[in-house]
Protein backbone atom coordinates (compact mmCIF):
# COMPACT_ATOMS: atom_id res chain seq x y z
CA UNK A 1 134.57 -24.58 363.04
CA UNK A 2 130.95 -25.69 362.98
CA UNK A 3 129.57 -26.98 359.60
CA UNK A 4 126.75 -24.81 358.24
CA UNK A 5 125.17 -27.88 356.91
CA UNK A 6 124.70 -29.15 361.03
CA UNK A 7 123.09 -27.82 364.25
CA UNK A 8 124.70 -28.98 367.73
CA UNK A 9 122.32 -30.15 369.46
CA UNK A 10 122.47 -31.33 373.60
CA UNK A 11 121.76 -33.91 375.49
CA UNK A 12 122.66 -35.45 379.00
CA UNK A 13 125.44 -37.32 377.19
CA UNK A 14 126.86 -34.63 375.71
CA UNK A 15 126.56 -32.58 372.02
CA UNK A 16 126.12 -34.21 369.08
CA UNK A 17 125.93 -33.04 365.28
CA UNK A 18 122.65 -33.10 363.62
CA UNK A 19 122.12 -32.52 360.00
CA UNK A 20 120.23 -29.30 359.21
CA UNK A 21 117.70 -30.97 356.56
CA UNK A 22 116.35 -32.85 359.47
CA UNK A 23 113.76 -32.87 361.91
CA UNK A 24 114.40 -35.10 364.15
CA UNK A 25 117.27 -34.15 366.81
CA UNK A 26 120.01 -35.63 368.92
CA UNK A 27 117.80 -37.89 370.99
CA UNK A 28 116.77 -39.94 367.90
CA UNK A 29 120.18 -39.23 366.04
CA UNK A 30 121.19 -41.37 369.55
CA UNK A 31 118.96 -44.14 368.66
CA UNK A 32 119.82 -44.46 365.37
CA UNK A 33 123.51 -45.42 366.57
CA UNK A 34 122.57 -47.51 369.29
CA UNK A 35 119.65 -49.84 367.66
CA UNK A 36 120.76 -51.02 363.81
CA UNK A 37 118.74 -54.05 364.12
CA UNK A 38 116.00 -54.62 361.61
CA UNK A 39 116.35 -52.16 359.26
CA UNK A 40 112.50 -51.16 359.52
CA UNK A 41 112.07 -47.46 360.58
CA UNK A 42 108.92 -46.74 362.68
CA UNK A 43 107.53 -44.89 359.53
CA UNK A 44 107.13 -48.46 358.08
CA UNK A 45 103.93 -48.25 360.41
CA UNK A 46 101.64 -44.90 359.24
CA UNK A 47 99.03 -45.39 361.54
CA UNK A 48 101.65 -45.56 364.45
CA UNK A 49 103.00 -42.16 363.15
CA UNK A 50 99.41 -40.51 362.77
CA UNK A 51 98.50 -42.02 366.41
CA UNK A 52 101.59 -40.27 367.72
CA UNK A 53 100.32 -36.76 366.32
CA UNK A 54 97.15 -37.68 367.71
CA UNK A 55 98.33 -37.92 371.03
CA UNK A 56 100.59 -34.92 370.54
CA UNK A 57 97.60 -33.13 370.02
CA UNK A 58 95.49 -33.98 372.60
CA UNK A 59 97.95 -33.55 374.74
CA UNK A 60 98.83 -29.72 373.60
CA UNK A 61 95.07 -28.97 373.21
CA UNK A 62 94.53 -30.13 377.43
CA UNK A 63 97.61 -28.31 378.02
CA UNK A 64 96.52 -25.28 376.84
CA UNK A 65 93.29 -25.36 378.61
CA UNK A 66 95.09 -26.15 381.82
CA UNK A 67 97.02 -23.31 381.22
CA UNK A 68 99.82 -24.77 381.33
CA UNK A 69 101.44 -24.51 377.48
CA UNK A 70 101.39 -20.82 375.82
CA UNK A 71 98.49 -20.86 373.32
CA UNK A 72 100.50 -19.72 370.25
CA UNK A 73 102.45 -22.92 371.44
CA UNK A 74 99.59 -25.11 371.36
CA UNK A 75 98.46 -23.85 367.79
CA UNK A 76 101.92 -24.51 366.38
CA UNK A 77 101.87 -28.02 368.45
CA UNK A 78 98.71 -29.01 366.84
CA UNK A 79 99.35 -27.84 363.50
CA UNK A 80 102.42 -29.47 363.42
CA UNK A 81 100.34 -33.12 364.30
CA UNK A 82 98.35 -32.35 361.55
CA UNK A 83 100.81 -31.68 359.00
CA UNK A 84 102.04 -35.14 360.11
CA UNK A 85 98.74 -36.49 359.74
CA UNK A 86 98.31 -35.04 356.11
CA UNK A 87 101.85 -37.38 354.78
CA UNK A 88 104.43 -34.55 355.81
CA UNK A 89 107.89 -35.63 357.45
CA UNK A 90 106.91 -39.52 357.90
CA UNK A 91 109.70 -39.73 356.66
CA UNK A 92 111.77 -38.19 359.33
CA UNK A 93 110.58 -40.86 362.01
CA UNK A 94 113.80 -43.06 361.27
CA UNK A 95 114.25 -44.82 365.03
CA UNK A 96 113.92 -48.93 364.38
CA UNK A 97 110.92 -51.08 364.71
CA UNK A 98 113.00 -52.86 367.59
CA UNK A 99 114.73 -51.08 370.10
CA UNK A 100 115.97 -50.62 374.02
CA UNK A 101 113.80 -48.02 376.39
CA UNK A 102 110.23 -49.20 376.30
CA UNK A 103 109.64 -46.94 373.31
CA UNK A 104 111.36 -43.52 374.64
CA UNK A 105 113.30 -43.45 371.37
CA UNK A 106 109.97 -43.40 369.45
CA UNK A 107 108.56 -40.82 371.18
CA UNK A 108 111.74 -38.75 371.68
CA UNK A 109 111.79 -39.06 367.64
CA UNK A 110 107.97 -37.66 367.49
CA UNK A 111 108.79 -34.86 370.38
CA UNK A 112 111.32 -33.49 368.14
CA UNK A 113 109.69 -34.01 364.16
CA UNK A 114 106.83 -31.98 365.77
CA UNK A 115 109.04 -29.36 367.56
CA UNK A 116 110.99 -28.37 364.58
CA UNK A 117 107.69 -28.80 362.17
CA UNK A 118 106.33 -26.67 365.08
CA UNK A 119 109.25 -23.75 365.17
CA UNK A 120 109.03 -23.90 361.19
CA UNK A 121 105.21 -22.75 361.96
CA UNK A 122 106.11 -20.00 364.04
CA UNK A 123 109.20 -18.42 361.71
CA UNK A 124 112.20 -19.72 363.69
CA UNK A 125 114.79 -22.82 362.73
CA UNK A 126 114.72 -26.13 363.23
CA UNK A 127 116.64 -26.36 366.46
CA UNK A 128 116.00 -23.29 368.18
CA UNK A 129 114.59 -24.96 371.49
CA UNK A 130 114.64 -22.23 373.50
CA UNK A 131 111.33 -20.94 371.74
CA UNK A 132 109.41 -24.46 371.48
CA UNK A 133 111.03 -27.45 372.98
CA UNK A 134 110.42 -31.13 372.64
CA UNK A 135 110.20 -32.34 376.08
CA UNK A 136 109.25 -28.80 378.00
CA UNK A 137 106.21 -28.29 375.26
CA UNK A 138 105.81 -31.19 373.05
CA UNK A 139 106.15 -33.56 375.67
CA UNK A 140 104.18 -31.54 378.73
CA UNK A 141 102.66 -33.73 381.19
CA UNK A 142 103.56 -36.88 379.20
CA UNK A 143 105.91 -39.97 380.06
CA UNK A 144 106.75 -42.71 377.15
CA UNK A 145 105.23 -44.73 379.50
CA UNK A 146 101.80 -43.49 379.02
CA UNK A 147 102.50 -42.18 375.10
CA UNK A 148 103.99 -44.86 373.67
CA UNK A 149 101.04 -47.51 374.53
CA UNK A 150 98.07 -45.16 373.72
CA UNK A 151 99.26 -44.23 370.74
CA UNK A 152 99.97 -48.40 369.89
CA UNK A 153 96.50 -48.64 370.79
CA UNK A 154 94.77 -45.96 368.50
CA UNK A 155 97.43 -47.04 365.75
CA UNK A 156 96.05 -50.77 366.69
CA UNK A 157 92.70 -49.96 366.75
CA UNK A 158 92.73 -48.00 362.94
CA UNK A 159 94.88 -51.38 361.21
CA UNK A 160 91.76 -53.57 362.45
CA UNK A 161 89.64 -51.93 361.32
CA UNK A 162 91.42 -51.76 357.68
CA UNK A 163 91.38 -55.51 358.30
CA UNK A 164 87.81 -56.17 359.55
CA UNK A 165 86.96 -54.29 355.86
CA UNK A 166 89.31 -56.52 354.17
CA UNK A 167 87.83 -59.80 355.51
CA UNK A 168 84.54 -58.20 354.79
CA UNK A 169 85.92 -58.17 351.00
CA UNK A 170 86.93 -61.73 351.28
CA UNK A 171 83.51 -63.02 352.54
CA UNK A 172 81.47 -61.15 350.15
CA UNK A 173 83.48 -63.25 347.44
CA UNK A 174 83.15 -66.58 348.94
CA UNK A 175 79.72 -65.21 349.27
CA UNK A 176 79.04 -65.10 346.04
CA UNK A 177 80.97 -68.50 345.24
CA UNK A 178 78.49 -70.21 347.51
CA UNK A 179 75.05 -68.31 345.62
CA UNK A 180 76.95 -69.31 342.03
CA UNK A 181 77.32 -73.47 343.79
CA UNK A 182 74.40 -73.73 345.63
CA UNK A 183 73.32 -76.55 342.95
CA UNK A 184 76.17 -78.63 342.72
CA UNK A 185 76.21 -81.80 344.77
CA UNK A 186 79.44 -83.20 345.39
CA UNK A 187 80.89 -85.28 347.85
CA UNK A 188 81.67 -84.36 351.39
CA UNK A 189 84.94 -85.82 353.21
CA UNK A 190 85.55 -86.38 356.95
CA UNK A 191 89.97 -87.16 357.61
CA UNK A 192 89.78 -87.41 353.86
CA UNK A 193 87.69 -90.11 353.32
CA UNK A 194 84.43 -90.05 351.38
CA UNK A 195 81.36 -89.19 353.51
CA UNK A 196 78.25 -87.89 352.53
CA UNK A 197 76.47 -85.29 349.78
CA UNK A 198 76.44 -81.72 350.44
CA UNK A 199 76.58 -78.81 347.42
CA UNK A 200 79.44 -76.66 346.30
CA UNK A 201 77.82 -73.98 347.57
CA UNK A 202 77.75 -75.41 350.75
CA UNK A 203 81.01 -75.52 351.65
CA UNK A 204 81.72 -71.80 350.34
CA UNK A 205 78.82 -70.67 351.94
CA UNK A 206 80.86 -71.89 355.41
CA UNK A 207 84.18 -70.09 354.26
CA UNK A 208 82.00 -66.79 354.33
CA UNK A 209 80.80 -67.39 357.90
CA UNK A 210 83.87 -68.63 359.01
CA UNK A 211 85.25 -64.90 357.94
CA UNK A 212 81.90 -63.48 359.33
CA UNK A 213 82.72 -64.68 362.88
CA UNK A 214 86.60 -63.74 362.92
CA UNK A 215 84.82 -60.30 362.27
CA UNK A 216 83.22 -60.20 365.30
CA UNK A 217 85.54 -61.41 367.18
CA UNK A 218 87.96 -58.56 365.96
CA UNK A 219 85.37 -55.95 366.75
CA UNK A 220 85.00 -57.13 370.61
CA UNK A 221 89.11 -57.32 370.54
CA UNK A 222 89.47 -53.27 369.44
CA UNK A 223 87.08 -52.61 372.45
CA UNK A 224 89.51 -53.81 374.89
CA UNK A 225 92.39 -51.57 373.79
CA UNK A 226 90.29 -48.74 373.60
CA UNK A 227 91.19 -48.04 377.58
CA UNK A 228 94.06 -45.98 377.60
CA UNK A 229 96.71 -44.98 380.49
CA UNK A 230 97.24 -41.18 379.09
CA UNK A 231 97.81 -39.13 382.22
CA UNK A 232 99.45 -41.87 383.46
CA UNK A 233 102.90 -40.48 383.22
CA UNK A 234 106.00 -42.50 384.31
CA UNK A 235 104.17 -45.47 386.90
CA UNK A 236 101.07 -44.28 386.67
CA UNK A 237 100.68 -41.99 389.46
CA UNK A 238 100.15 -38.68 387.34
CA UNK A 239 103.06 -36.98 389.05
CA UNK A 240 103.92 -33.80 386.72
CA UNK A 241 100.30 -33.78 385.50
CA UNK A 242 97.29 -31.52 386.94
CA UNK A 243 94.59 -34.00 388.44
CA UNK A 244 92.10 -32.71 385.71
CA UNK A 245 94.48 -33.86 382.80
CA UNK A 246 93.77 -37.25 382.17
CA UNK A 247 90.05 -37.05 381.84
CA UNK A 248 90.87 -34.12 379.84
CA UNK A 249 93.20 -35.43 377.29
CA UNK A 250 91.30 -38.54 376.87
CA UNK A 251 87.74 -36.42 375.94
CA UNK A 252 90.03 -34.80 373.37
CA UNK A 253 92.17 -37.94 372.12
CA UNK A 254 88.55 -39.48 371.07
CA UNK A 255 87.43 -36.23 369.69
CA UNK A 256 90.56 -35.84 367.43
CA UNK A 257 90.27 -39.53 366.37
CA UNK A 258 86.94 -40.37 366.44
CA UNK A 259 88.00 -43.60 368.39
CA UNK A 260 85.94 -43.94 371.50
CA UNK A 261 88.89 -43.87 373.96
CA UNK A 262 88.49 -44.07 377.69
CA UNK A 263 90.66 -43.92 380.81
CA UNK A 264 91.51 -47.04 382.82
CA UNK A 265 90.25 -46.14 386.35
CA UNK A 266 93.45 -47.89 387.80
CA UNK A 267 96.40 -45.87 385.82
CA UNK A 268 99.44 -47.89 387.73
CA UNK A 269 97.73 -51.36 386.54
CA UNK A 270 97.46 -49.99 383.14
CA UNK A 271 100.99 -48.80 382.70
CA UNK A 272 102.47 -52.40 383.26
CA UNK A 273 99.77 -54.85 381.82
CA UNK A 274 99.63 -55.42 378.24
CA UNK A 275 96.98 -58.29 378.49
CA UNK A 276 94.69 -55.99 375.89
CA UNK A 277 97.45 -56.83 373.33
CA UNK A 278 97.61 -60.06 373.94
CA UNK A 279 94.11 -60.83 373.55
CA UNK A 280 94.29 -59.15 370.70
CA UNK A 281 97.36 -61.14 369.19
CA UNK A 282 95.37 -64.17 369.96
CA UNK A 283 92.08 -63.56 368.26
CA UNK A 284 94.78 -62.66 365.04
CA UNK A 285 95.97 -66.21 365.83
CA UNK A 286 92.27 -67.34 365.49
CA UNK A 287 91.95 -65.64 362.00
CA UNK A 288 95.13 -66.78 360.42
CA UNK A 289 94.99 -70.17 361.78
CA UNK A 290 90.84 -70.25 359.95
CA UNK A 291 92.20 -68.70 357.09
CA UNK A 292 94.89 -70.81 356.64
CA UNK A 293 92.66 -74.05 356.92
CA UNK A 294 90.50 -72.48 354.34
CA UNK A 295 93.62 -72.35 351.92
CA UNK A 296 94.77 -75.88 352.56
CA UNK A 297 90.65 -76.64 351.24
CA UNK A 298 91.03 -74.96 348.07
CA UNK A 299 94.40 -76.85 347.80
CA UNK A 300 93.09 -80.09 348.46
CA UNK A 301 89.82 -79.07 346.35
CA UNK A 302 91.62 -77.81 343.24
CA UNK A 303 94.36 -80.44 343.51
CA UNK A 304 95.26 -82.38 340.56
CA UNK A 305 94.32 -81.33 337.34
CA UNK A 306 94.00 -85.03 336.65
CA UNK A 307 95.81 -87.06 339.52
CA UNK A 308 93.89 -84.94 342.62
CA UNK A 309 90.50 -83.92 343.68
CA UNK A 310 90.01 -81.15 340.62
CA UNK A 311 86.67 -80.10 341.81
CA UNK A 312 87.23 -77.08 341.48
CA UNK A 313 89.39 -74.61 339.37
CA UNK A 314 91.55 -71.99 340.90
CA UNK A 315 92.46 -69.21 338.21
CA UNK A 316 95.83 -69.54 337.09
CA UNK A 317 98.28 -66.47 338.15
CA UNK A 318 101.92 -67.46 337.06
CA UNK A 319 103.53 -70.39 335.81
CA UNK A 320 104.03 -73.33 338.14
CA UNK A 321 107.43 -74.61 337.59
CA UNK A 322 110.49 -73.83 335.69
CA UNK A 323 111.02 -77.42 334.42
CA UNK A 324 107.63 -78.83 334.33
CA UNK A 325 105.79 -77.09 331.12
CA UNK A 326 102.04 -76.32 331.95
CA UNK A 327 102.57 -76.72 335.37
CA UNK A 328 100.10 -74.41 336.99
CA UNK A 329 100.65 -73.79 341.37
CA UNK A 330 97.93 -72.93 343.89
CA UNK A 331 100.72 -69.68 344.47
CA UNK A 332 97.84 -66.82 346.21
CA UNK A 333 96.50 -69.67 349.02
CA UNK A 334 99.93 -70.68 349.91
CA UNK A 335 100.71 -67.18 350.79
CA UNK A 336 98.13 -66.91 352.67
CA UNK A 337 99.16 -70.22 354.26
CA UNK A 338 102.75 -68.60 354.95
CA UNK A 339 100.77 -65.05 356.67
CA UNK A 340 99.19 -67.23 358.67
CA UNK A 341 102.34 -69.18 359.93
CA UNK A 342 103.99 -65.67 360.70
CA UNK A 343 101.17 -64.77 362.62
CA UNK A 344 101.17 -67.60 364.98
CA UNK A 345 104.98 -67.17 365.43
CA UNK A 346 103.87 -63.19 365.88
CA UNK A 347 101.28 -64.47 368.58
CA UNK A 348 104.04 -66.36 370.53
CA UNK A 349 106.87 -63.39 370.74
CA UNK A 350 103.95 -61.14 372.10
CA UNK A 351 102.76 -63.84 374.48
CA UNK A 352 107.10 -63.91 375.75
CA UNK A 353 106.99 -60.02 375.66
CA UNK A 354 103.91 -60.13 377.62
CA UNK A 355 105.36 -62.54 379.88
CA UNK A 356 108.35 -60.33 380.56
CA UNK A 357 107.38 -57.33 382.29
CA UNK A 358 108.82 -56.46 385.41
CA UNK A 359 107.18 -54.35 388.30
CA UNK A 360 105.36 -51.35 386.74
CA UNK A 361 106.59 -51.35 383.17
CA UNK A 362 106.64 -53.86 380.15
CA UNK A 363 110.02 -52.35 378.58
CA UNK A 364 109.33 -54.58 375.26
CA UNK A 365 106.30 -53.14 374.12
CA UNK A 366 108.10 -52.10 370.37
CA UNK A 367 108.31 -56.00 369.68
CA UNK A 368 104.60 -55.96 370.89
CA UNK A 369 103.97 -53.53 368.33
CA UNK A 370 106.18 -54.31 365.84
CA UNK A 371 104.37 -57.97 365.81
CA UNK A 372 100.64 -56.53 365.97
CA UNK A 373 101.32 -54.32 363.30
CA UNK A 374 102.76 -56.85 360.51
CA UNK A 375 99.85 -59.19 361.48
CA UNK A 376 97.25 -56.79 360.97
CA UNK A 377 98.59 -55.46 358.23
CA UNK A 378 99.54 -58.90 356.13
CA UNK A 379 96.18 -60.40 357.16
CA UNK A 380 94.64 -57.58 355.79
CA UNK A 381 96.76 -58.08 352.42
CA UNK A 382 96.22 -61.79 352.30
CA UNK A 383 92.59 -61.12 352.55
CA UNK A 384 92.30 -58.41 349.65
CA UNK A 385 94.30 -61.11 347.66
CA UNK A 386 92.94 -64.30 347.87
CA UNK A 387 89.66 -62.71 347.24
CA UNK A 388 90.61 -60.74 344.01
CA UNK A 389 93.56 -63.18 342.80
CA UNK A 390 92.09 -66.00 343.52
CA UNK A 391 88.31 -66.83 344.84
CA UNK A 392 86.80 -64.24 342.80
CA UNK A 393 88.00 -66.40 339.61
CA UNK A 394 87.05 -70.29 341.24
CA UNK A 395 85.20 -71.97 338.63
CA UNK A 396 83.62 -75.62 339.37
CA UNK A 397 84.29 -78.66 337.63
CA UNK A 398 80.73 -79.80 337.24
CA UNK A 399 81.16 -83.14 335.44
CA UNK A 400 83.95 -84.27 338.12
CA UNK A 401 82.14 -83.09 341.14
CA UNK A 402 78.92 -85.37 339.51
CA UNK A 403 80.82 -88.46 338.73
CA UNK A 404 82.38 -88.29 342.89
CA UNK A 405 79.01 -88.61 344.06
CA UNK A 406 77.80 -90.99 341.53
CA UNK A 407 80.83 -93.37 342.25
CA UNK A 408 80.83 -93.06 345.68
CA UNK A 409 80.12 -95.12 348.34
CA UNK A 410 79.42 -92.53 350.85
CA UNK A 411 75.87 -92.17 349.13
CA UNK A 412 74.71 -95.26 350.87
CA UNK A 413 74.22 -93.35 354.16
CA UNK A 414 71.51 -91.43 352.97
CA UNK A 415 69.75 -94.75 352.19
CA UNK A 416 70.27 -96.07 356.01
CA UNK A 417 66.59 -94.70 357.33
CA UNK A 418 65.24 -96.90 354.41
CA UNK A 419 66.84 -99.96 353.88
CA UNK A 420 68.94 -100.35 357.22
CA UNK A 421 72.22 -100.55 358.86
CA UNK A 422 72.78 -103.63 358.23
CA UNK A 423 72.00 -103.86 354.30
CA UNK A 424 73.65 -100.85 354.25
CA UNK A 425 76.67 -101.86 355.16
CA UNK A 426 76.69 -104.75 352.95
CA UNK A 427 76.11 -102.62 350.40
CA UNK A 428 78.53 -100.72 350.98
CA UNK A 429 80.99 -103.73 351.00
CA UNK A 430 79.79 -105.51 347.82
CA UNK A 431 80.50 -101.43 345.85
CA UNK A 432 84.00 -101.41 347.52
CA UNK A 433 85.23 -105.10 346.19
CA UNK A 434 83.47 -105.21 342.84
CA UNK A 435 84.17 -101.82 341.92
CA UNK A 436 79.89 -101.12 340.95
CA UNK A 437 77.54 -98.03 341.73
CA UNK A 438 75.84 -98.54 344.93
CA UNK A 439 72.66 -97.49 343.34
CA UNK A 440 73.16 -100.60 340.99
CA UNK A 441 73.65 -103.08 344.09
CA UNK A 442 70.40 -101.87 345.52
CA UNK A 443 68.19 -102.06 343.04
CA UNK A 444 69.35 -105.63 342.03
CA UNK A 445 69.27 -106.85 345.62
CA UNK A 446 65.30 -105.60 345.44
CA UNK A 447 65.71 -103.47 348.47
CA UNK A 448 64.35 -99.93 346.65
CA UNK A 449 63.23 -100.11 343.47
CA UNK A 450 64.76 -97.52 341.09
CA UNK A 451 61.89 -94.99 341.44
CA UNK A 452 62.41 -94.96 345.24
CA UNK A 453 65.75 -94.58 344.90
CA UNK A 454 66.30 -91.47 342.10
CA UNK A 455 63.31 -89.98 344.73
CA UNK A 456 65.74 -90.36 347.35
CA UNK A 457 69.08 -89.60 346.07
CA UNK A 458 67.45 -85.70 344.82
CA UNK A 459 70.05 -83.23 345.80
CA UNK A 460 67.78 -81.57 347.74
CA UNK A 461 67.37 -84.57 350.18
CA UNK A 462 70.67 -85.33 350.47
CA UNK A 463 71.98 -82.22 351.80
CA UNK A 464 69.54 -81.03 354.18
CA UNK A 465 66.86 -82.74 356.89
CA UNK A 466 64.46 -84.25 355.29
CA UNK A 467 60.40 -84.15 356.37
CA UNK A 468 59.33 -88.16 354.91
CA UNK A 469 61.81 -90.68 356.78
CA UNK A 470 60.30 -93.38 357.13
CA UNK A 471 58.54 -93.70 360.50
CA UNK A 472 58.71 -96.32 362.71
């Protein structure tokens, strides 16, 4: 005797049980079995859920004006996406992050959330196929193999630009930092060794453009993966599909997402090359391996309080140690550090998924995904947290960062166009061994007198070209 609290439902392995309370059917039910791997349900991802309706939508809305799906079908379809869109039933897209099929099991899982939200719609139970079905309706002139990608694109395409704002965030701080240093003259360091002046502000000021490009270069990345392979269908020959339904379903993909989506003009090359993702992966390589050198700077920069660097002052967050009292840790830029080093091991499993495909079909496109998304999406959650945890709250340590350049002996470049190479270098030499100011040495060897010098050493000759050298 059938449980009241279950449906059967069919497929081409046989029935299977599903709970009532669901939405999802016996295709996902099947997946759930077959792939416990991560843990990490699909819903993890929202924008991969709301890219799915998308498509879902598109696809009903061309259907319908093919006539090929029933109106009232289409209406319940599309309201069904929305609902989806709105929060409803993410949680009911339960297949894992990592699984067999080149996706099928994701979109099998959104075929059947949207039939049943569908049916609810149009006053019947979740279930009843024989009035709206998953793959005869929700599914019409649609193959995983041209689904499952588009939608990873338009899901891609929304997390960068969640983290192009977030970086924006980020600069604007270091931004700031650089305006608020712009006066403090500190030493500059080449491998670590003392070179010459530059400001504070200076070095912020490159963090910001640093960000500024990675920008960019994420805004020419989300153009590549705005060509899509919808109407593709299994190999990308359109076979099950009207010849007007792929320029058709892409004009209404961009109009329900606002993304400006196009077709490829070569549908079998687009259903087996990924290369769009990879380029992708790699400019989120470029970012997190920039980002990650600008956290090992504010390391170095803040290190100490007394024994390092300690120009600078990160603000403190937590305490450092559980046996060292007043221990205080640079904890938000390592973080960031350890992002960055899962997005470079991110970059290399898409680069072997890449690698992978066979013939007309990369079948490990969910480890594509599942890689793209946590990059985007911890970048974008580093960013928002160094910049309110950590650079917002820098201070300078104005008295160190003046005695470093007083002390140092890097200062004597700026005094090679005027007293030479050679007595430079001397110089130089004499400060090292006798432990005295190489403004001292000068001025007792007679080679500037002290006026020339303090004229010489302003900060605002020593960190930028200079219009008096002396000419030849």
């Amino acid at each position: 005797m059938q449980d009241r609290s279950e449906r059967i439902e069919h497929d081409l392995l046989g029935d299977l049980a599903v709970p009532n309370e669901v939405y999802y059917g016996v295709h996902t039910l099947r997946a759930l079995i077959n792939f416990p791997i991560t843990g990490i349900p699909i819903s993890t991802w929202p924008n991969l859920i709301n890219a799915l309706a998308y498509v879902k939508e598109a696809a009903a809305i061309a259907n319908c004006e093919l006539r090929l799906l029933p109106e009232h079908k289409m209406k319940a379809i599309v309201h069904a996406c929305q609902q989806i869109r709105e929060g409803i039933a993410h949680d009911q897209f339960v297949v894992d992050v990592i699984q067999g099929g080149a996706g099928t099991s994701t979109n099998m899982n959104a075929n059947e959330v949207i039939a049943n939200l569908a049916l609810e719609h149009l006053g019947h139970k979740r279930g009843d196929y024989a009035v709206l079905h998953p793959n005869e309706d929700v599914n019409l002139g649609q193959s995983t193999n041209d689904v499952y990608p588009t939608a990873l694109k338009i899901a891609t395409y929304m997390g960068i630009a969640q983290l192009v704002d977030a970086m924006g965030v980020l600069r604007a701080s270091f931004e700031r930092k650089a305006v608020e240093f712009r006066d403090d003259l500190k030493m500059g360091r080449t491998q670590l060794q003392d070179a010459v002046p530059m400001t504070l502000g200076q070095e912020f000021s490159t963090f910001a453009v640093m960000l500024d490009e990675d920008q960019e270069r994420l805004r020419e990345a989300s153009q590549l993966i705005c060509e899509i392979n919808l109407g593709a269908t299994a190999i990308g020959t359109g076979i099950n599909t009207s010849p007007d339904y792929a320029p058709l379903v892409c004009r209404h993909l961009a109009s329900v997402t606002g993304i400006p989506v196009t077709t490829s003009p070569n549908l079998v090359e687009a259903t087996q090359d990924v290369g769009s993702f990879v380029q992708l992966s790699g400019v989120l390589k470029r970012v997190a391996v920039k980002l990650s050198k600008v956290c090992n700077d504010l390391r170095l920069l803040s290190s100490g309080p007394r024994a390092g660097l300690g120009e600078i002052n990160l603000p403190p967050v937590q305490a450092g140690s559980s046996i060292m009292p007043g221990k205080v840790n640079p904890v938000i830029p390592e973080v960031v550090n350890q992002i960055a080093f899962e997005v470079i091991g991110n970059d290399v499993t898409v680069s072997f998924a890449a690698e992978a495909g066979q013939l007309q079909l990369n079948a490990f496109e969910p480890v594509i995904a599942h890689s793209l998304f946590k990059s985007v999406a911890h970048l974008r959650a580093g960013c928002l947290t160094l910049a309110s945890r950590c650079v917002d709250g820098i201070t300078a340590n104005r008295d160190r960062l003046r005695s470093l350049v007083e002390n140092s002996i890097g200062i004597v470049t700026a005094l090679n166009p005027y007293i030479g190479y050679t007595n430079a270098t001397q110089v130089a030499q004499e400060a090292l061994v006798s432990g005295r100011g190489v403004a001292e040495i000068v001025i007792e060897r007679g080679l500037l007198t002290r006026a020339q010098l303090e004229d010489i050493l302003k900060p605002t000759m020593l960190t930028q070209p200079r219009h008096n050298l002396p000419l030849a």
